[in-house]
PDB file of N, CA and C in Angstrom:
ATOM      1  N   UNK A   1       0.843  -1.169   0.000  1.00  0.00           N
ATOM      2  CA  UNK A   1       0.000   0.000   0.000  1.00  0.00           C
ATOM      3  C   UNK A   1       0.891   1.235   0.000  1.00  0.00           C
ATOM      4  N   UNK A   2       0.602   2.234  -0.665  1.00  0.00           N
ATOM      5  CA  UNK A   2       1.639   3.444  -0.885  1.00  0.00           C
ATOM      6  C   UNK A   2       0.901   4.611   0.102  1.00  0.00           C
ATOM      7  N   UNK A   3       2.015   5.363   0.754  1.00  0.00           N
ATOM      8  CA  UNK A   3       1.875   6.138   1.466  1.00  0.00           C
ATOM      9  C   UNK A   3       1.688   7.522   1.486  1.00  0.00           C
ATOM     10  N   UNK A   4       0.893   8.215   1.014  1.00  0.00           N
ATOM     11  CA  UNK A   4       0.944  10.069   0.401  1.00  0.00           C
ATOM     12  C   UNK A   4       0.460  11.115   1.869  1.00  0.00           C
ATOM     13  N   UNK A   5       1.098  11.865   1.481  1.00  0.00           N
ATOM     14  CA  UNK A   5       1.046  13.530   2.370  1.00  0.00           C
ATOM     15  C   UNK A   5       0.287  13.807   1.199  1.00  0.00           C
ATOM     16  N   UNK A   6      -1.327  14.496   1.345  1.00  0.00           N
ATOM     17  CA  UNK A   6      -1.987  15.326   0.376  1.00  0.00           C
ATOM     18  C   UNK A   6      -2.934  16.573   1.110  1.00  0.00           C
ATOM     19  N   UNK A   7      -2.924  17.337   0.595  1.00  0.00           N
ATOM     20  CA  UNK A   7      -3.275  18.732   1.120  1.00  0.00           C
ATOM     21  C   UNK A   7      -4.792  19.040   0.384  1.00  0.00           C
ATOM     22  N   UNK A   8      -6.341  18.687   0.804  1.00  0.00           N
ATOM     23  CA  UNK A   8      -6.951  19.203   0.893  1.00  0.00           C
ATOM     24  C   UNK A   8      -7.671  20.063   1.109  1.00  0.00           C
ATOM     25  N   UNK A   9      -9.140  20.803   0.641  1.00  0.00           N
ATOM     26  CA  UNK A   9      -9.509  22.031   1.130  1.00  0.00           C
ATOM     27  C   UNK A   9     -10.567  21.741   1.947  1.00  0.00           C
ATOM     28  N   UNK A  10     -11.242  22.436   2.350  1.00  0.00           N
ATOM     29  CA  UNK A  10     -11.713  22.378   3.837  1.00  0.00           C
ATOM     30  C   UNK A  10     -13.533  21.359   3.534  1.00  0.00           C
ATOM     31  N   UNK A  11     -13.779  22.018   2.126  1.00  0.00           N
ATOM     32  CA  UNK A  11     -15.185  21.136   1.759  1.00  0.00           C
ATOM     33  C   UNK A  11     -14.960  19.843   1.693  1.00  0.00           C
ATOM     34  N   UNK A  12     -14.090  18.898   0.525  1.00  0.00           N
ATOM     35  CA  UNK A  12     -13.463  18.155   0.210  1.00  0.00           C
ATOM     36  C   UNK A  12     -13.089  17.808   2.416  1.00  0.00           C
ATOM     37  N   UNK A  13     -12.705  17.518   2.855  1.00  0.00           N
ATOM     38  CA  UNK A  13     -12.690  17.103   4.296  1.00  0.00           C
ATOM     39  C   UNK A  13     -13.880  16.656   4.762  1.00  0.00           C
ATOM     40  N   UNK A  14     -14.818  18.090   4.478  1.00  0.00           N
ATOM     41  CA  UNK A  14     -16.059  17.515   4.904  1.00  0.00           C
ATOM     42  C   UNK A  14     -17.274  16.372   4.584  1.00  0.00           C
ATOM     43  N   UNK A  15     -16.316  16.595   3.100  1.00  0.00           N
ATOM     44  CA  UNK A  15     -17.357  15.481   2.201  1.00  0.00           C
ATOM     45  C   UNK A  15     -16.498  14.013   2.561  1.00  0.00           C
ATOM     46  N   UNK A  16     -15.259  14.210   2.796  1.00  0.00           N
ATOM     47  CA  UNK A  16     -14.760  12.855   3.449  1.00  0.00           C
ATOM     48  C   UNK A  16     -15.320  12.381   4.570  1.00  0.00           C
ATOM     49  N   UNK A  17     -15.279  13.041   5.465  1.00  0.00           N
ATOM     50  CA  UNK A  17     -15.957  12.707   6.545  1.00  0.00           C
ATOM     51  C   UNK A  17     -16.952  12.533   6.073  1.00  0.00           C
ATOM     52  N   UNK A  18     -18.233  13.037   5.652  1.00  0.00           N
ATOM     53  CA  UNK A  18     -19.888  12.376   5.178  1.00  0.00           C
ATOM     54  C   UNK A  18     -19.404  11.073   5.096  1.00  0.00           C
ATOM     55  N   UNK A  19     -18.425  10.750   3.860  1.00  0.00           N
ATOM     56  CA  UNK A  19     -18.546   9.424   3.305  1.00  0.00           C
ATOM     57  C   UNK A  19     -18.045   8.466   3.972  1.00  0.00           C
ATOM     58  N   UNK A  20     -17.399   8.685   4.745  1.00  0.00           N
ATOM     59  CA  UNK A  20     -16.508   8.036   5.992  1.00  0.00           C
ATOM     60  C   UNK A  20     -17.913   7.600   7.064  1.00  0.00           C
ATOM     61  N   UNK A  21     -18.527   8.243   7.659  1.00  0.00           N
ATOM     62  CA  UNK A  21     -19.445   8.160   8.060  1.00  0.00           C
ATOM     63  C   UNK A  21     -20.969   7.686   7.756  1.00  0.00           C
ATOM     64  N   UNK A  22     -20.934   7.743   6.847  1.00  0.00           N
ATOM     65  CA  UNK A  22     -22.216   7.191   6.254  1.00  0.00           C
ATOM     66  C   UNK A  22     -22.235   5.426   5.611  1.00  0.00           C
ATOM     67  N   UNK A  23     -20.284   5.307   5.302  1.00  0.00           N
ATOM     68  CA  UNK A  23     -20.334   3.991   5.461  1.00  0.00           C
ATOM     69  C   UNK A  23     -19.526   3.415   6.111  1.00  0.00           C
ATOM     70  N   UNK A  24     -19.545   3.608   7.376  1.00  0.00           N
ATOM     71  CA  UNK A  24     -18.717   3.535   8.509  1.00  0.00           C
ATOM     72  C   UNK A  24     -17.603   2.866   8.325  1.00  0.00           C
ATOM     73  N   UNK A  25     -16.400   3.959   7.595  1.00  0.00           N
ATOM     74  CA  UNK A  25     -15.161   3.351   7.317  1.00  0.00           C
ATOM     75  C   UNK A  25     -14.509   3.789   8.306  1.00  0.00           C
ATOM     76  N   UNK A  26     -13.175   3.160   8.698  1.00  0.00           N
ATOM     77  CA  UNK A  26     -12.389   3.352  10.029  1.00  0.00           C
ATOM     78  C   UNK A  26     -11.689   4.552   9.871  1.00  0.00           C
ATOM     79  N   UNK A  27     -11.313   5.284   8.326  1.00  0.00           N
ATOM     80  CA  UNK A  27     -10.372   6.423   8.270  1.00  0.00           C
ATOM     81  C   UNK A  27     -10.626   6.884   6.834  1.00  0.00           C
ATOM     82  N   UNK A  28     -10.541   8.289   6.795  1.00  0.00           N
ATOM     83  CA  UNK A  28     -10.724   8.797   5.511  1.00  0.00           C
ATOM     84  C   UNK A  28      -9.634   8.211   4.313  1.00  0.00           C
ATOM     85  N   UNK A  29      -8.774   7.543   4.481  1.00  0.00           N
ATOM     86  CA  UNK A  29      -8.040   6.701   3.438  1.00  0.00           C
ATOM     87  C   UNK A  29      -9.232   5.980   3.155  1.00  0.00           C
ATOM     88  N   UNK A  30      -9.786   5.087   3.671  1.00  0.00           N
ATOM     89  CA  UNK A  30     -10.704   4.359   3.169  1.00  0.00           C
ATOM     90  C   UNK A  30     -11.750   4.843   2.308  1.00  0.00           C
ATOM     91  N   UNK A  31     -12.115   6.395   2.905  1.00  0.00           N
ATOM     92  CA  UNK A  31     -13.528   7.010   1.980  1.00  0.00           C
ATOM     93  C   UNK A  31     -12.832   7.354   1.031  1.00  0.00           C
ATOM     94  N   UNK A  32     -11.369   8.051   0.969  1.00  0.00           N
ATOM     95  CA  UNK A  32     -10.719   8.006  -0.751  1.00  0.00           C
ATOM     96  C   UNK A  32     -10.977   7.158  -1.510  1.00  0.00           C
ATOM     97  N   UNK A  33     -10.552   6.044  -1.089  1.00  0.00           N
ATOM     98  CA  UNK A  33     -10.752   4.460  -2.064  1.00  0.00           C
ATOM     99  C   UNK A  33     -11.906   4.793  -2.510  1.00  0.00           C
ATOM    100  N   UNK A  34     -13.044   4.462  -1.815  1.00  0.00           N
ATOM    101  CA  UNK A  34     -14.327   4.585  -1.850  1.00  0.00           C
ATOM    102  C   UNK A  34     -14.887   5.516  -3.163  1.00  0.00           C
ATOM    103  N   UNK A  35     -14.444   6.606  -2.921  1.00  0.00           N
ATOM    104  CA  UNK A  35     -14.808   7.561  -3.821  1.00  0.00           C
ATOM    105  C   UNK A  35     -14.067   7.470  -5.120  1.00  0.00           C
ATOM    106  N   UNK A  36     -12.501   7.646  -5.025  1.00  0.00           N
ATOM    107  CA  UNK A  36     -12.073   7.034  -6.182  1.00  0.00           C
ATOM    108  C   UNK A  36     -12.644   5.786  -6.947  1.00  0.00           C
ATOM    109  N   UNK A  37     -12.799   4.517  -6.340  1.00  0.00           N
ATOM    110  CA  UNK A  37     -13.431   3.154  -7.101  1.00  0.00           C
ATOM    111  C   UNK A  37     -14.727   3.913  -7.907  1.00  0.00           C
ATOM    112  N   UNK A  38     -15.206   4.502  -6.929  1.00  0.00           N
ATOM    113  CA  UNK A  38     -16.679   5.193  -7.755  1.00  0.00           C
ATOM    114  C   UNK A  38     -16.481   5.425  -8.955  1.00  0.00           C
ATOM    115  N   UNK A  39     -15.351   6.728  -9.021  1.00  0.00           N
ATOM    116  CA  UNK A  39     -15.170   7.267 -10.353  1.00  0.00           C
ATOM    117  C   UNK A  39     -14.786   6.642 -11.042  1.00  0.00           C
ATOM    118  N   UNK A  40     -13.934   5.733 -11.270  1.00  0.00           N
ATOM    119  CA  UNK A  40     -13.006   4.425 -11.817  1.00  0.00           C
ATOM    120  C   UNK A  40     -14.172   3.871 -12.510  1.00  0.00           C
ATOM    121  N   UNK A  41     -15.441   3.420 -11.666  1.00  0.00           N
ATOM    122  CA  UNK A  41     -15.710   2.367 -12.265  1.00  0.00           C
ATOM    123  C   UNK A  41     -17.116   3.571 -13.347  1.00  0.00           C
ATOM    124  N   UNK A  42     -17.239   4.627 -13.018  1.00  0.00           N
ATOM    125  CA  UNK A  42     -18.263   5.579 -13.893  1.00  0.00           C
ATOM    126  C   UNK A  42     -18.029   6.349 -14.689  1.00  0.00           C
ATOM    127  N   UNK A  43     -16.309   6.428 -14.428  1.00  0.00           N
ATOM    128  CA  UNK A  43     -15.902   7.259 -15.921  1.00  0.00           C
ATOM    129  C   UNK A  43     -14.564   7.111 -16.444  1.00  0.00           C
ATOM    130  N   UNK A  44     -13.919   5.923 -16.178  1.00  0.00           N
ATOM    131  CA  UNK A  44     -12.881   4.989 -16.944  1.00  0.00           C
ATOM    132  C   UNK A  44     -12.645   3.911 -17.663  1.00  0.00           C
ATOM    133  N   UNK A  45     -13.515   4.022 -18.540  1.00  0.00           N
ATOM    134  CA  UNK A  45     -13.164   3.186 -19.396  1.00  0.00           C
ATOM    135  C   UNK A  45     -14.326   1.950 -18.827  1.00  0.00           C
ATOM    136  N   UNK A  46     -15.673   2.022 -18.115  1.00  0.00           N
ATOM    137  CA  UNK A  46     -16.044   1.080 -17.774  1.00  0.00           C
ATOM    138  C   UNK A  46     -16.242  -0.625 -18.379  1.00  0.00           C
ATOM    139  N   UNK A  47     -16.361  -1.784 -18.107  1.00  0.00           N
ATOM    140  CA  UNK A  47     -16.416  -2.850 -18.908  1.00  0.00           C
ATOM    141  C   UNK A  47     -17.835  -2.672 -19.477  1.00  0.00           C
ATOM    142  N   UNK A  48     -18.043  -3.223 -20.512  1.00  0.00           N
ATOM    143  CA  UNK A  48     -19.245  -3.379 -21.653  1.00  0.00           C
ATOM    144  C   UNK A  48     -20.373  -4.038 -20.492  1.00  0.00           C
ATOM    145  N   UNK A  49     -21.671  -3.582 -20.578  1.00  0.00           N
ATOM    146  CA  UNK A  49     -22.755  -4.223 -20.282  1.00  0.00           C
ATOM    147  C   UNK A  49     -23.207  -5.891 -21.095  1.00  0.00           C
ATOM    148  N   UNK A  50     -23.578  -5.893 -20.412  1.00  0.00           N
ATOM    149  CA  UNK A  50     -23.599  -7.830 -21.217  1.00  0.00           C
ATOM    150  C   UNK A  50     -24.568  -7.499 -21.986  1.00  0.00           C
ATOM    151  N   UNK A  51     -25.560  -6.530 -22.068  1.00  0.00           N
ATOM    152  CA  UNK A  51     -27.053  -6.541 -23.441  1.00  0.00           C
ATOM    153  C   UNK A  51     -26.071  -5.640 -24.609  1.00  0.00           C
ATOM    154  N   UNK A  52     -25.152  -5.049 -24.494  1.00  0.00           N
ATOM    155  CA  UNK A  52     -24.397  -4.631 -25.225  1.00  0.00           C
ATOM    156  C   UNK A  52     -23.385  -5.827 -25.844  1.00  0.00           C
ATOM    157  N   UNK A  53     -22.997  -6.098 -25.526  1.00  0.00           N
ATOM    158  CA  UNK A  53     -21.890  -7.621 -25.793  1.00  0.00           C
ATOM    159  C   UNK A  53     -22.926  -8.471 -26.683  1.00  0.00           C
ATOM    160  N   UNK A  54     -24.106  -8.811 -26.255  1.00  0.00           N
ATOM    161  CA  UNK A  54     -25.126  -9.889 -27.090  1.00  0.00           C
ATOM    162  C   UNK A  54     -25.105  -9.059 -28.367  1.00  0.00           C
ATOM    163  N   UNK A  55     -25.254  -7.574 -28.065  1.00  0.00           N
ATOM    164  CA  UNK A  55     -25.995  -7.119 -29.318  1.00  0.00           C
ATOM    165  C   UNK A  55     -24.937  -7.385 -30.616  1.00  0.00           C
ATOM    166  N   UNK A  56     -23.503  -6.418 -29.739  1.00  0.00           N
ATOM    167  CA  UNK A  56     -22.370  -7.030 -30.689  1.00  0.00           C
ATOM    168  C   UNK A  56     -22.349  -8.348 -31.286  1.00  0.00           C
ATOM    169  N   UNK A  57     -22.564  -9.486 -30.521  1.00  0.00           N
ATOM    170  CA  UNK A  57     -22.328 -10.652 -31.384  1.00  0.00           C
ATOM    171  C   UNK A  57     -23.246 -11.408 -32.283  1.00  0.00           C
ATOM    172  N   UNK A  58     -24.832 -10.258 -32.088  1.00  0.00           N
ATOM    173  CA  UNK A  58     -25.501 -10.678 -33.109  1.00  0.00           C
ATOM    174  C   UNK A  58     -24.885  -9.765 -34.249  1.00  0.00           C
ATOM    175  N   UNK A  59     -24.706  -8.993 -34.406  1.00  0.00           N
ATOM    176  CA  UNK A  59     -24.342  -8.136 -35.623  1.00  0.00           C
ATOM    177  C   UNK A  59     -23.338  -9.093 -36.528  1.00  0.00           C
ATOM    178  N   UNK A  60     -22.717  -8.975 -35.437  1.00  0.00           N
ATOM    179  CA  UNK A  60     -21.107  -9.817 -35.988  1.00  0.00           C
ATOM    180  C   UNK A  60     -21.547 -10.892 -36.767  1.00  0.00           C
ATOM    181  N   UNK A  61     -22.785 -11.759 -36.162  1.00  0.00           N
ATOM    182  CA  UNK A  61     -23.226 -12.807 -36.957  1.00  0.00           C
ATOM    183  C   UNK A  61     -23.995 -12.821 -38.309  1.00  0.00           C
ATOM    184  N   UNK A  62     -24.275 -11.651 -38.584  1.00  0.00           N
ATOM    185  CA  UNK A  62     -24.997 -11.093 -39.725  1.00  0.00           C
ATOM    186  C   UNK A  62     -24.222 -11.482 -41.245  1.00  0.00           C
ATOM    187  N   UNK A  63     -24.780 -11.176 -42.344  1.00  0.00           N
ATOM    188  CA  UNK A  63     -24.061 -11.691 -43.358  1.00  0.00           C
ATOM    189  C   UNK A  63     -23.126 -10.403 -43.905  1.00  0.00           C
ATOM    190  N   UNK A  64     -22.492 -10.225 -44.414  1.00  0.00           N
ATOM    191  CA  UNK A  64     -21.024  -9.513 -44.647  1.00  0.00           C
ATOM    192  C   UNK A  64     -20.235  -9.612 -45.765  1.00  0.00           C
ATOM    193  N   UNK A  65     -19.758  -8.674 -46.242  1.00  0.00           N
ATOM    194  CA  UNK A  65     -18.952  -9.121 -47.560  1.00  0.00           C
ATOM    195  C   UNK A  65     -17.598  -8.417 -47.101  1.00  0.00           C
ATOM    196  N   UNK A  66     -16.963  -8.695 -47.516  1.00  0.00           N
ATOM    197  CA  UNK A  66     -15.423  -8.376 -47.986  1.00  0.00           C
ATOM    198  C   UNK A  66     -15.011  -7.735 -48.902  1.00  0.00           C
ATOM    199  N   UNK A  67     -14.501  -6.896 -49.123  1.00  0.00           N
ATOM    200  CA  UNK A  67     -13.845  -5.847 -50.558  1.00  0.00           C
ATOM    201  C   UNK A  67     -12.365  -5.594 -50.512  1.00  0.00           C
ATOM    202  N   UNK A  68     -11.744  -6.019 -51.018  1.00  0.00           N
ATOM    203  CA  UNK A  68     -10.258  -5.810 -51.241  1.00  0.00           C
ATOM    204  C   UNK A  68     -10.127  -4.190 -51.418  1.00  0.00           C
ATOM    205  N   UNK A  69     -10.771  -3.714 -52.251  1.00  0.00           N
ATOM    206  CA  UNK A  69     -10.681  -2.368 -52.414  1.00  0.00           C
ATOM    207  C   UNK A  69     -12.342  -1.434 -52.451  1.00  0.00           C
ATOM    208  N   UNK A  70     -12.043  -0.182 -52.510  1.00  0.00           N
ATOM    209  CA  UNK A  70     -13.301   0.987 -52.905  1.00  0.00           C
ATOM    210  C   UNK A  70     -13.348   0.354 -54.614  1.00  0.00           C
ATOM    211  N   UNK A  71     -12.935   0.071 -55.034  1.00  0.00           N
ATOM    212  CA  UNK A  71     -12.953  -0.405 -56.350  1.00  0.00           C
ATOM    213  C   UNK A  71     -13.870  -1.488 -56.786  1.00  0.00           C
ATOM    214  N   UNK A  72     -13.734  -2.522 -56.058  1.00  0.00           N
ATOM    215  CA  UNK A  72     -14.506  -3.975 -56.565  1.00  0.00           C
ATOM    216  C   UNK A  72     -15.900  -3.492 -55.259  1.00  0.00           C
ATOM    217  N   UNK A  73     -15.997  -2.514 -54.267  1.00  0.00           N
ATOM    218  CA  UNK A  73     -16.997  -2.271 -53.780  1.00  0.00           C
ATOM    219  C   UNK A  73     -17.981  -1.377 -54.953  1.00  0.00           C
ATOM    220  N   UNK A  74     -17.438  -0.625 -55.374  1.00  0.00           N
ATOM    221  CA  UNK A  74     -18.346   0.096 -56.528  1.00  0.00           C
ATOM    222  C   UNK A  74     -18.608  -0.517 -57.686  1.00  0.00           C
ATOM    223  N   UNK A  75     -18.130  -1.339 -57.996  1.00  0.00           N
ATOM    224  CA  UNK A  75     -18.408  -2.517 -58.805  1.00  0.00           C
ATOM    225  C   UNK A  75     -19.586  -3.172 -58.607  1.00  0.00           C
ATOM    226  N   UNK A  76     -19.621  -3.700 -57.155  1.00  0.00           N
ATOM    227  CA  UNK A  76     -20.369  -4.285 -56.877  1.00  0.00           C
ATOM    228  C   UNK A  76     -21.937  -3.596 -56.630  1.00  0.00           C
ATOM    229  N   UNK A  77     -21.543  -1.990 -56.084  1.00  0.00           N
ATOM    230  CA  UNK A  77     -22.809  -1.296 -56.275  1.00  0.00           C
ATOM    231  C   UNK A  77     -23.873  -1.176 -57.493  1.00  0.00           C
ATOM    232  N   UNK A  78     -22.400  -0.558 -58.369  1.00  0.00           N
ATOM    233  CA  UNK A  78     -23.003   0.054 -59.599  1.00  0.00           C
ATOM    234  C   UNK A  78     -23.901  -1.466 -60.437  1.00  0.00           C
ATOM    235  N   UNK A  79     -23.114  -2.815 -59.734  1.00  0.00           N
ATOM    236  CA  UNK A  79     -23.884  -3.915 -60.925  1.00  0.00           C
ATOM    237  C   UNK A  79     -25.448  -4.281 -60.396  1.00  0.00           C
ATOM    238  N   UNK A  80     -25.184  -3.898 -58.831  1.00  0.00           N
ATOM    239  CA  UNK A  80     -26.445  -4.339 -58.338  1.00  0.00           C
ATOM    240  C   UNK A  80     -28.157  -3.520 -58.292  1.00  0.00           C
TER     241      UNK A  80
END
């Protein structure tokens, strides 16, 4: 576990303490975690929802063509 000196402002304290208190953690290191994991998990990069993942792999399963180039794709437009 790594050890930091950090210099907060006086709101930010208070909102530690709320959160410290409200889920009765033993020390505001803990309501950091707490609050950090929050953000981590709501605005980094979260993992895919699983109705999202299905949807992907129906698509994926769909029928599909291949084109070597914009060339044999307009080919294929213009014949169809």
């Amino acid at each position: 576990m790594v050890q930091a000196m950090i210099k907060i402002g006086e709101q930010t304290n208070r909102v530690l303490n709320i959160v410290k208190a409200k889920y009765g953690l033993k020390d505001k290191s803990r309501a950091i975690e707490l609050v950090v994991s929050g953000y981590e998990s709501e605005f980094l990069e979260p993992e895919l929802r699983p109705e999202y993942v299905e949807k992907i792999k129906k698509i994926k399963k769909g029928k599909f063509h291949r084109y070597d180039s914009v060339d044999a794709l307009r080919k294929q437009i213009e014949n169809a």
